[in-house]
Protein backbone atom coordinates (compact mmCIF):
# COMPACT_ATOMS: atom_id res chain seq x y z
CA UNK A 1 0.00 0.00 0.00
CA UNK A 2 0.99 3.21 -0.60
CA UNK A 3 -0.13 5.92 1.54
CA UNK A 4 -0.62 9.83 0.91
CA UNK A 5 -0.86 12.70 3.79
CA UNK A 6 -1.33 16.12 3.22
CA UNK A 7 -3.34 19.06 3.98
CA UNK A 8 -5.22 19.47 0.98
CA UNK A 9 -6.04 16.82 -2.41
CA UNK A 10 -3.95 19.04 -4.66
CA UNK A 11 -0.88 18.16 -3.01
CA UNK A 12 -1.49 14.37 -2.95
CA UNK A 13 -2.88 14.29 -6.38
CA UNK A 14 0.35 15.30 -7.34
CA UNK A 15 2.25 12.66 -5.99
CA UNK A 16 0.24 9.98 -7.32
CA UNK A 17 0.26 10.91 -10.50
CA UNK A 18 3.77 10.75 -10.26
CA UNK A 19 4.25 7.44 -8.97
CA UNK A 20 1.66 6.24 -11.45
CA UNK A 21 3.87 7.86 -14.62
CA UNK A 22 7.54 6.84 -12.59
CA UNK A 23 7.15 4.70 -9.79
CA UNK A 24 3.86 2.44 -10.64
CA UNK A 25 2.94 -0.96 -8.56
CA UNK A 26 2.53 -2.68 -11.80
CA UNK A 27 1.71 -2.55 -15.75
CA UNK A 28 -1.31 -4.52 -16.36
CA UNK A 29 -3.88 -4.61 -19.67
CA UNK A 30 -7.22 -5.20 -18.13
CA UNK A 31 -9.47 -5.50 -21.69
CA UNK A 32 -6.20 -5.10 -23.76
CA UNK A 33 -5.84 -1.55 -22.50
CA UNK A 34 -2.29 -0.81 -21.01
CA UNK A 35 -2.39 1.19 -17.47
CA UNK A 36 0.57 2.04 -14.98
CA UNK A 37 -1.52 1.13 -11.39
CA UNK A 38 -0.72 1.84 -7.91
CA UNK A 39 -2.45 -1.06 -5.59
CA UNK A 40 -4.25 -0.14 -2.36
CA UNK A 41 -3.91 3.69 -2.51
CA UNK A 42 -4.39 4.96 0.25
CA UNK A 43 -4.53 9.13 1.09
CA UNK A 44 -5.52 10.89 3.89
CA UNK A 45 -6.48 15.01 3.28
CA UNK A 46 -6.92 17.21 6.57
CA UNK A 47 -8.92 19.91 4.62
CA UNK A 48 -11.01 17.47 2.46
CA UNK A 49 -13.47 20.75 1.75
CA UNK A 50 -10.39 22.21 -0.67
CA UNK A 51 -12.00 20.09 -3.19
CA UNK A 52 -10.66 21.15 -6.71
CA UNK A 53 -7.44 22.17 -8.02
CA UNK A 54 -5.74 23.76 -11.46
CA UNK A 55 -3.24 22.84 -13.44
CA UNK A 56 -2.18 24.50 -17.15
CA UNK A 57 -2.56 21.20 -18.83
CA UNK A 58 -5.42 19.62 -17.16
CA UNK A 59 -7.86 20.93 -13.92
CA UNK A 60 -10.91 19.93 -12.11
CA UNK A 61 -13.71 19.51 -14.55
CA UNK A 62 -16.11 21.99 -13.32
CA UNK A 63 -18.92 21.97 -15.53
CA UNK A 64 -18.91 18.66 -15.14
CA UNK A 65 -18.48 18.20 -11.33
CA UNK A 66 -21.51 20.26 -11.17
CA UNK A 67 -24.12 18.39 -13.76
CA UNK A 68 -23.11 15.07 -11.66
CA UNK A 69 -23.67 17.16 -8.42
CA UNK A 70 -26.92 17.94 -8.93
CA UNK A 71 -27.81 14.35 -10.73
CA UNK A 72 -26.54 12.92 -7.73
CA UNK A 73 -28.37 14.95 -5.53
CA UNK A 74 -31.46 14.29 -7.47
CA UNK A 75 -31.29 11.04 -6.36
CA UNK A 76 -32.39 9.12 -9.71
CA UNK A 77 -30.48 6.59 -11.74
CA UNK A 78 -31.59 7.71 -15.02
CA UNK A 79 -29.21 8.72 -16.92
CA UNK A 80 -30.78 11.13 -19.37
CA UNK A 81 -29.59 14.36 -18.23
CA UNK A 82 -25.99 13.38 -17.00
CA UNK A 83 -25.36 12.00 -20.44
CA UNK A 84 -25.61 15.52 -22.11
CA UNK A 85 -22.48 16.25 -19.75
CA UNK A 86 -20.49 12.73 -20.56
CA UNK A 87 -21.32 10.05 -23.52
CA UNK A 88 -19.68 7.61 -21.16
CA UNK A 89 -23.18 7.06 -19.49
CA UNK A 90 -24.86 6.13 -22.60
CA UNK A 91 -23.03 2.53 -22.91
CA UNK A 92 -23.26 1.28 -19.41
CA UNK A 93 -27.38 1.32 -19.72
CA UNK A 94 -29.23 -1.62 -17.75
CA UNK A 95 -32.03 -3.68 -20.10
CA UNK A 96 -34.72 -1.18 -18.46
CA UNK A 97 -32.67 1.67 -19.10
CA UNK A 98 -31.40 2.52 -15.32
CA UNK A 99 -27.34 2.47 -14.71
CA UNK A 100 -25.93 1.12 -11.60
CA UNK A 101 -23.03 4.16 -10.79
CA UNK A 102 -25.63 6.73 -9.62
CA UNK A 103 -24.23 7.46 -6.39
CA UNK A 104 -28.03 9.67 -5.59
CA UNK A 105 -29.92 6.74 -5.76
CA UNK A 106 -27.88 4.58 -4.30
CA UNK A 107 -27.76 6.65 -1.11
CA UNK A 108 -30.53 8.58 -0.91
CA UNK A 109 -33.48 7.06 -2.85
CA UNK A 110 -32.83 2.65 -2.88
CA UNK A 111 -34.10 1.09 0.51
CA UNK A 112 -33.09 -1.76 1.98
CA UNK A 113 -35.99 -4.41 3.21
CA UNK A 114 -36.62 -2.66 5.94
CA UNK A 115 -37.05 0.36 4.46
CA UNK A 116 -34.13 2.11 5.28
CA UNK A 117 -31.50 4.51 2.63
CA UNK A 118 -27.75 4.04 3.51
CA UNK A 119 -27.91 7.88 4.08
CA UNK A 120 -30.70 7.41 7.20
CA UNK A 121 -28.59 4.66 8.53
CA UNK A 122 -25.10 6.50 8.66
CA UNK A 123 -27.47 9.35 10.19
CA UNK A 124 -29.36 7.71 12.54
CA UNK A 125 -26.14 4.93 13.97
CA UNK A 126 -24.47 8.40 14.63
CA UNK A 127 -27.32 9.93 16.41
CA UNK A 128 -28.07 6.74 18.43
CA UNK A 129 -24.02 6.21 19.47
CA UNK A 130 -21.84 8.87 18.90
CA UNK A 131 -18.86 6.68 18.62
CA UNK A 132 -20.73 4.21 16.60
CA UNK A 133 -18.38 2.07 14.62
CA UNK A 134 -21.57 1.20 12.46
CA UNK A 135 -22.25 3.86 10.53
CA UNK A 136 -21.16 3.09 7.10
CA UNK A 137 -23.14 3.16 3.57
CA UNK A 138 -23.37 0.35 0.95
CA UNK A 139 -22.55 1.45 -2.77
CA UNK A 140 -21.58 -1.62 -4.94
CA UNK A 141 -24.12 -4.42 -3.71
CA UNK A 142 -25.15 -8.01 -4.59
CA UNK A 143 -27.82 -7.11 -7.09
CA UNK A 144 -24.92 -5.69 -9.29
CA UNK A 145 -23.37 -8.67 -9.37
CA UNK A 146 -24.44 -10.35 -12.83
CA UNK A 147 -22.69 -11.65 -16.01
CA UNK A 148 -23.22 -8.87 -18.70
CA UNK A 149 -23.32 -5.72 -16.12
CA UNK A 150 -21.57 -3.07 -18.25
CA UNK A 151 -21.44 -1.29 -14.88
CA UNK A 152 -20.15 -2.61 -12.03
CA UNK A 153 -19.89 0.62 -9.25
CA UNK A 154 -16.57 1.48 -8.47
CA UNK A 155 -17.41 2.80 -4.88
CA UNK A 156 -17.67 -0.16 -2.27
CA UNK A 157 -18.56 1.70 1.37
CA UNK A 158 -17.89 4.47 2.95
CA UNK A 159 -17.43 5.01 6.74
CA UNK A 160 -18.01 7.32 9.23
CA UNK A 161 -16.42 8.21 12.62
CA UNK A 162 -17.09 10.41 15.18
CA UNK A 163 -13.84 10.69 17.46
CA UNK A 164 -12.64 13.32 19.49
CA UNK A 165 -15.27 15.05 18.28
CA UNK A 166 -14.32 15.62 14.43
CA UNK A 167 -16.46 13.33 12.20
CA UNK A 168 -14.06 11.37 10.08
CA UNK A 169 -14.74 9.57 6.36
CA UNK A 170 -12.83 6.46 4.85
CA UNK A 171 -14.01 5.75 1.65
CA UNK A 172 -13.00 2.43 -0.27
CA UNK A 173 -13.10 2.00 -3.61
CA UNK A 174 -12.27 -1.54 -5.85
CA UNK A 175 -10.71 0.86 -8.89
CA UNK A 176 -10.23 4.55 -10.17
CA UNK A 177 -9.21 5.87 -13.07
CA UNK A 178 -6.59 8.69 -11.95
CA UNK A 179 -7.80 11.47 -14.98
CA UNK A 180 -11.31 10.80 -15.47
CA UNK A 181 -12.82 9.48 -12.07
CA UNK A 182 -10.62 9.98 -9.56
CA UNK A 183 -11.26 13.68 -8.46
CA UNK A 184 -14.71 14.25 -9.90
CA UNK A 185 -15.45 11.29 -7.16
CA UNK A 186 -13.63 13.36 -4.80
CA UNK A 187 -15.68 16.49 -5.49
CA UNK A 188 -19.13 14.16 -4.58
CA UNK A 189 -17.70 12.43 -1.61
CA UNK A 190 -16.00 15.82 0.09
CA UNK A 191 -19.83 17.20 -0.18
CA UNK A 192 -21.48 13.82 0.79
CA UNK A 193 -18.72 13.83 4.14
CA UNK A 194 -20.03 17.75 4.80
CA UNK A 195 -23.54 17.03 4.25
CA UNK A 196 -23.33 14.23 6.98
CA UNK A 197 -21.62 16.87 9.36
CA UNK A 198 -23.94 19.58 8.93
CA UNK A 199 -26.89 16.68 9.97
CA UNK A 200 -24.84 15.51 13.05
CA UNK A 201 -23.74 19.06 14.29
CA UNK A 202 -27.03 19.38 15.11
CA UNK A 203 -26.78 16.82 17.72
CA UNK A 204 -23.15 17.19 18.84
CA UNK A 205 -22.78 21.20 18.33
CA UNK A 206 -19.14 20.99 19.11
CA UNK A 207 -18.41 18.85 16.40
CA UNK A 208 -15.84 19.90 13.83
CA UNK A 209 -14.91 18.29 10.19
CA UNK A 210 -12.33 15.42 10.51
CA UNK A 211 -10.21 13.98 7.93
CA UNK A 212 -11.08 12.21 4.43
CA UNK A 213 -9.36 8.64 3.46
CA UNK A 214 -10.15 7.69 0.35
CA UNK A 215 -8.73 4.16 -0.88
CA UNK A 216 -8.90 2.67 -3.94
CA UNK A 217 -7.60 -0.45 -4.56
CA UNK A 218 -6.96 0.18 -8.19
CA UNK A 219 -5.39 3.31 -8.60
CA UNK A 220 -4.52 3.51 -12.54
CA UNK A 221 -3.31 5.37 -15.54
CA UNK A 222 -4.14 4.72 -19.23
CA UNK A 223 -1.92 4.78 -21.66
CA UNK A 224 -3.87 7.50 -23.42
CA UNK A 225 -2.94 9.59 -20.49
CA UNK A 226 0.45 9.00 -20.35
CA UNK A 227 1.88 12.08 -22.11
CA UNK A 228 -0.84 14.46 -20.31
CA UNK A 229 -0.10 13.33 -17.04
CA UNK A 230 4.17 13.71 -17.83
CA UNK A 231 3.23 17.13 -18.52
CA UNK A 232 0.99 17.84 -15.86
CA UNK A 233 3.65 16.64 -13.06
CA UNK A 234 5.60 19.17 -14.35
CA UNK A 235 3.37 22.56 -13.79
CA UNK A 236 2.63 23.57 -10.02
CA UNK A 237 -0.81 22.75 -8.29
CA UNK A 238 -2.96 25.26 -7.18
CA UNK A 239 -6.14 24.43 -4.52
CA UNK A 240 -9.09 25.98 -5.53
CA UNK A 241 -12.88 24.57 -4.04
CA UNK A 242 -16.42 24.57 -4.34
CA UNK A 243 -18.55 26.70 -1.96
CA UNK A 244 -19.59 24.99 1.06
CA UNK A 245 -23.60 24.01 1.29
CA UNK A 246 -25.15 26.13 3.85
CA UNK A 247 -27.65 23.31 4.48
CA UNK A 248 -28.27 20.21 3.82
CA UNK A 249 -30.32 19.29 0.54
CA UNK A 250 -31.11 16.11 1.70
CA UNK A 251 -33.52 15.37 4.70
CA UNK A 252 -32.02 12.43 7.18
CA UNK A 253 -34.59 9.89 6.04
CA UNK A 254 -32.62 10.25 2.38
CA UNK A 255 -35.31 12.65 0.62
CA UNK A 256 -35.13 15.53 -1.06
CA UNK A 257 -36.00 19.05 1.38
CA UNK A 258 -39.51 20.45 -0.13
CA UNK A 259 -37.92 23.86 -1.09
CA UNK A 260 -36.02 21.97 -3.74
CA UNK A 261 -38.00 19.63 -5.47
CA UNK A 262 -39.06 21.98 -8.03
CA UNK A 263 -35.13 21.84 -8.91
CA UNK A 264 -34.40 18.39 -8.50
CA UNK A 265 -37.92 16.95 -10.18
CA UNK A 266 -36.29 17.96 -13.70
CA UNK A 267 -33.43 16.67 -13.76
CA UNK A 268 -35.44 13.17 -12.15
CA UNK A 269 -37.18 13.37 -15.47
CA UNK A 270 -34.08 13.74 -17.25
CA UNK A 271 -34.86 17.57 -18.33
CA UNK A 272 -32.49 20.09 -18.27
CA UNK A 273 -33.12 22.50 -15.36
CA UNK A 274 -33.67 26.39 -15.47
CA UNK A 275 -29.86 27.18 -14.59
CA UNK A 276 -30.92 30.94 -14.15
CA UNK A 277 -32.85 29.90 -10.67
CA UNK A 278 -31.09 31.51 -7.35
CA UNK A 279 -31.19 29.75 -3.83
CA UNK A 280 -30.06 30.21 -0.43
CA UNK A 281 -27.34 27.42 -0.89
CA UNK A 282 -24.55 28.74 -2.43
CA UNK A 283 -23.32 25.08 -4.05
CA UNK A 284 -26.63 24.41 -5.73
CA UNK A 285 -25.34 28.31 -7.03
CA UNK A 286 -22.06 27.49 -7.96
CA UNK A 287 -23.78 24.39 -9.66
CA UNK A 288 -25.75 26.78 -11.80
CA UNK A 289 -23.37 29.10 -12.87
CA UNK A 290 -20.98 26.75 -13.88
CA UNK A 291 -23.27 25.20 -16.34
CA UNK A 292 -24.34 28.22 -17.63
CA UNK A 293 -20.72 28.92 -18.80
C-alpha cells in the first residue's frame, strides 16, 4: 500500500500521479488496454473541503463536477440528463434503461428491506451512538453482481467516525481511473462527508470536520494519459474549491428538502433545469453558474 498525507487533495494528487507515470505498482492490460496502477492507494487530506485544483494542462472539470452534483443529488439513476455532460453514461445502460453508478440513488433514494437509505442509517447509527463504529453506507451491492453488467460501481462503502469530536470519512473504492474518475469522485464524496456533518452538528454542536481517506484499490493510468499526465507533473498545483452548502439538501430519512424539489424533479425526469434559478445554498449556485458557462 501506498499511503498519501497532506493538507489538501492538490498536493497528494500530485504525488500519485507521479508514482503512477515513474514509480507504478505494476503494468497490467485489463481489456487489452495498457495502465501504470498503484495497488491499495491509500490518502488521507486534513482539509477534504479544498476540493478542486488547477493545473495549465489539465484541472478539475467543473462543468462537469456540477451536472453530476446535482444528478446525484437528485437522487435518480436515469441517466438522461448526465449524459448531455459525458457520452460515457450512454453505454453502461441496464435492459430497463437505469445504470448502476448513480451514487443519488444509491444513497438517498434505494431502501433496503426494511425500508431504510444508507444515508438514514449513517445518520441515525451516529445519532443513536456517537462513537458508533456502524455507521457506514453500501454502494456496490449483490444485485450488481451479474454476467453482462456493463457497470459494475466502483465505490464499495464508505465510513463514518465520530472521534474526538471531528467526524471522520474512509471511503474504499475496488478501482479509479486517476484522470477521469478519480477527483470528480472526490468532489461528490468531500460534499457527501459535509452534508453528513452539517446533519450531526445538530446533535453534537461541538463537532468539527475530521479527515477524508479515500482508498482505492486500483489506482490507474491509461496509456492515453500518459503524455498528459508527464506534462501535468511538471506545472505547479494550485487548490481551488467549491462553496460549502449552507444546508443540507437532503432530509435524514434520504429525501429531497420540499424547497427543492421543483429543482431536483427535472433533472429526475431527465430535463435540463432552469440554470438561471437563485437559492439560499450557495453550491446548488455554484452548480448553476458553472453550467451556464
Amino acid at each position: 500500500m501506498k499511503y498519501y498525507h497532506q493538507t489538501h487533495i492538490s498536493e497528494a494528487f500530485r504525488q500519485v500521479l507521479r508514482d503512477l507515470w515513474i514509480f507504478p505498482d505494476f503494468v497490467t492490460s485489463p481489456r487489452g488496454m495498457e495502465v501504470r496502477e498503484i495497488r491499495d492507494c491509500s490518502l488521507e487530506i486534513d482539509k477534504p473541503m479544498i476540493n478542486l485544483y488547477t493545473n495549465k494542462h489539465r484541472g478539475s472539470p467543473k462543468k462537469y463536477i456540477a451536472a453530476e452534483l446535482l444528478w446525484y443529488f437528485s437522487g435518480t439513476n436515469n441517466p438522461t440528463y448526465i449524459e448531455n455532460y459525458a457520452s460515457l453514461w450512454k453505454g453502461i445502460h441496464n435492459p430497463d434503461g437505469t445504470i448502476n453508478s448513480a451514487y443519488g440513488n444509491l444513497l438517498f433514494e434505494d431502501k433496503n428491506e426494511h425500508g431504510i437509505t444508507q444515508y438514514q442509517w449513517v445518520i441515525e447509527s451516529l445519532k443513536k451512538d456517537k462513537d458508533s463504529r456502524q455507521a457506514f453506507m453500501h454502494f456496490n451491492k449483490p444485485k450488481h453482481q451479474w454476467f453482462g453488467n456493463r457497470d459494475q460501481v466502483c465505490t464499495l462503502q464508505s465510513l463514518f467516525h465520530i472521534r474526538d469530536n471531528k467526524l471522520y470519512m474512509t471511503l474504499t473504492m475496488r478501482s479509479n481511473d486517476v484522470i477521469y474518475g478519480f477527483m470528480t469522485d472526490w468532489a461528490f464524496f468531500s460534499i457527501l462527508h459535509y452534508h453528513v456533518f452539517l446533519d450531526m452538528k445538530k446533535y453534537y454542536p461541538e463537532l468539527e470536520m475530521g479527515s477524508y481517506t479515500h482508498i482505492s484499490h486500483s489506482m490507474h493510468l491509461y496509456e492515453r494519459h500518459y503524455e498528459l499526465v508527464s506534462k501535468m507533473i511538471d506545472e505547479p498545483f494550485e487548490n481551488e474549491s467549491i462553496p460549502l452548502l449552507n444546508e443540507t439538501i437532503i432530509d435524514e430519512n434520504g429525501t429531497i428538502k420540499d424547497k427543492y424539489v421543483s429543482i431536483f424533479s427535472q433533472i429526475r425526469a431527465g430535463m435540463m433545469p432552469d440554470y438561471n434559478v437563485n437559492t439560499d445554498n450557495d453550491l446548488l449556485n455554484w452548480c448553476f453558474e458553472k453550467l451556464k458557462s
